[in-house]
Protein backbone atom coordinates (compact mmCIF):
# COMPACT_ATOMS: atom_id res chain seq x y z
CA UNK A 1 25.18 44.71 -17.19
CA UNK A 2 22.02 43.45 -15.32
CA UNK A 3 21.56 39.78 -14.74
CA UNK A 4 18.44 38.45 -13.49
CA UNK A 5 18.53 34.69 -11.31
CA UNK A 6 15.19 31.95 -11.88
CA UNK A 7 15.98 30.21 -8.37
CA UNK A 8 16.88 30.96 -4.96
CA UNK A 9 18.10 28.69 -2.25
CA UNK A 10 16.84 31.07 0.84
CA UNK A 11 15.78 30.36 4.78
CA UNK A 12 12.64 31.10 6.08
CA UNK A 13 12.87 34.69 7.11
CA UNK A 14 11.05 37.05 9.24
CA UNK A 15 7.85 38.96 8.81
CA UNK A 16 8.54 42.60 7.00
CA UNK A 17 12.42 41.79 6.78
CA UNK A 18 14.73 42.91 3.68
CA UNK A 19 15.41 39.27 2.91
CA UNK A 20 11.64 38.57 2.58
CA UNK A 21 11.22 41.28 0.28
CA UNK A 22 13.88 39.48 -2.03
CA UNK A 23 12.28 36.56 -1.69
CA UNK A 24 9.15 38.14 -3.25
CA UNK A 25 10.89 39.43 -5.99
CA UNK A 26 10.39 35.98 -7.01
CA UNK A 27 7.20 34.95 -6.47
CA UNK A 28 3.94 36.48 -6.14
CA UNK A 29 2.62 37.41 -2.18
CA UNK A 30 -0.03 34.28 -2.20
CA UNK A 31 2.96 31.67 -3.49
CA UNK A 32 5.20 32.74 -0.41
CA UNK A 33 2.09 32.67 1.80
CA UNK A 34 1.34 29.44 0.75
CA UNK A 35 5.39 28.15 1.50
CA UNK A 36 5.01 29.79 4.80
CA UNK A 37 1.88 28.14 5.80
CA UNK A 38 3.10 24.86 4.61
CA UNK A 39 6.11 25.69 6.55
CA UNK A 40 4.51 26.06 10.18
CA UNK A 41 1.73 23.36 9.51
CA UNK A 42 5.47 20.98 9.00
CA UNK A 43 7.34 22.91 11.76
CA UNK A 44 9.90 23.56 9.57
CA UNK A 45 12.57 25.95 11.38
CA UNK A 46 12.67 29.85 10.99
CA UNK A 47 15.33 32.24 10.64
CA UNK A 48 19.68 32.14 10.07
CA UNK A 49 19.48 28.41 11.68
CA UNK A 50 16.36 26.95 10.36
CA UNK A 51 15.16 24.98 7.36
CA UNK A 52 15.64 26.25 4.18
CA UNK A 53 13.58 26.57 1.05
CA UNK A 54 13.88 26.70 -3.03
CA UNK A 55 12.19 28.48 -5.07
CA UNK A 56 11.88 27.74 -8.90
């Protein structure tokens, strides 16, 4: 049996990466752009360490 989730607690992750790609399973390509952008203009931190994000 398939289950399906309708939020993620996930870090910012890199460009092209496996975990982005689950992330966009989620959420169209402009919504994560948009979280990204927001992210950097905020200098919120990248990667295993950094800031982390939910998505609903």
């Amino acid at each position: 049996k398939f289950n399906m989730v309708d939020r993620l607690v996930t870090n910012f992750h890199l460009p092209k990466s496996s975990l982005l790609m689950l992330v966009s399973a989620l959420a169209d390509r402009e919504f994560i752009l948009h979280a990204y952008e927001e992210a950097i203009r905020h200098d919120y931190r990248f990667y295993s360490f950094g800031d982390a994000m939910l998505i609903l």
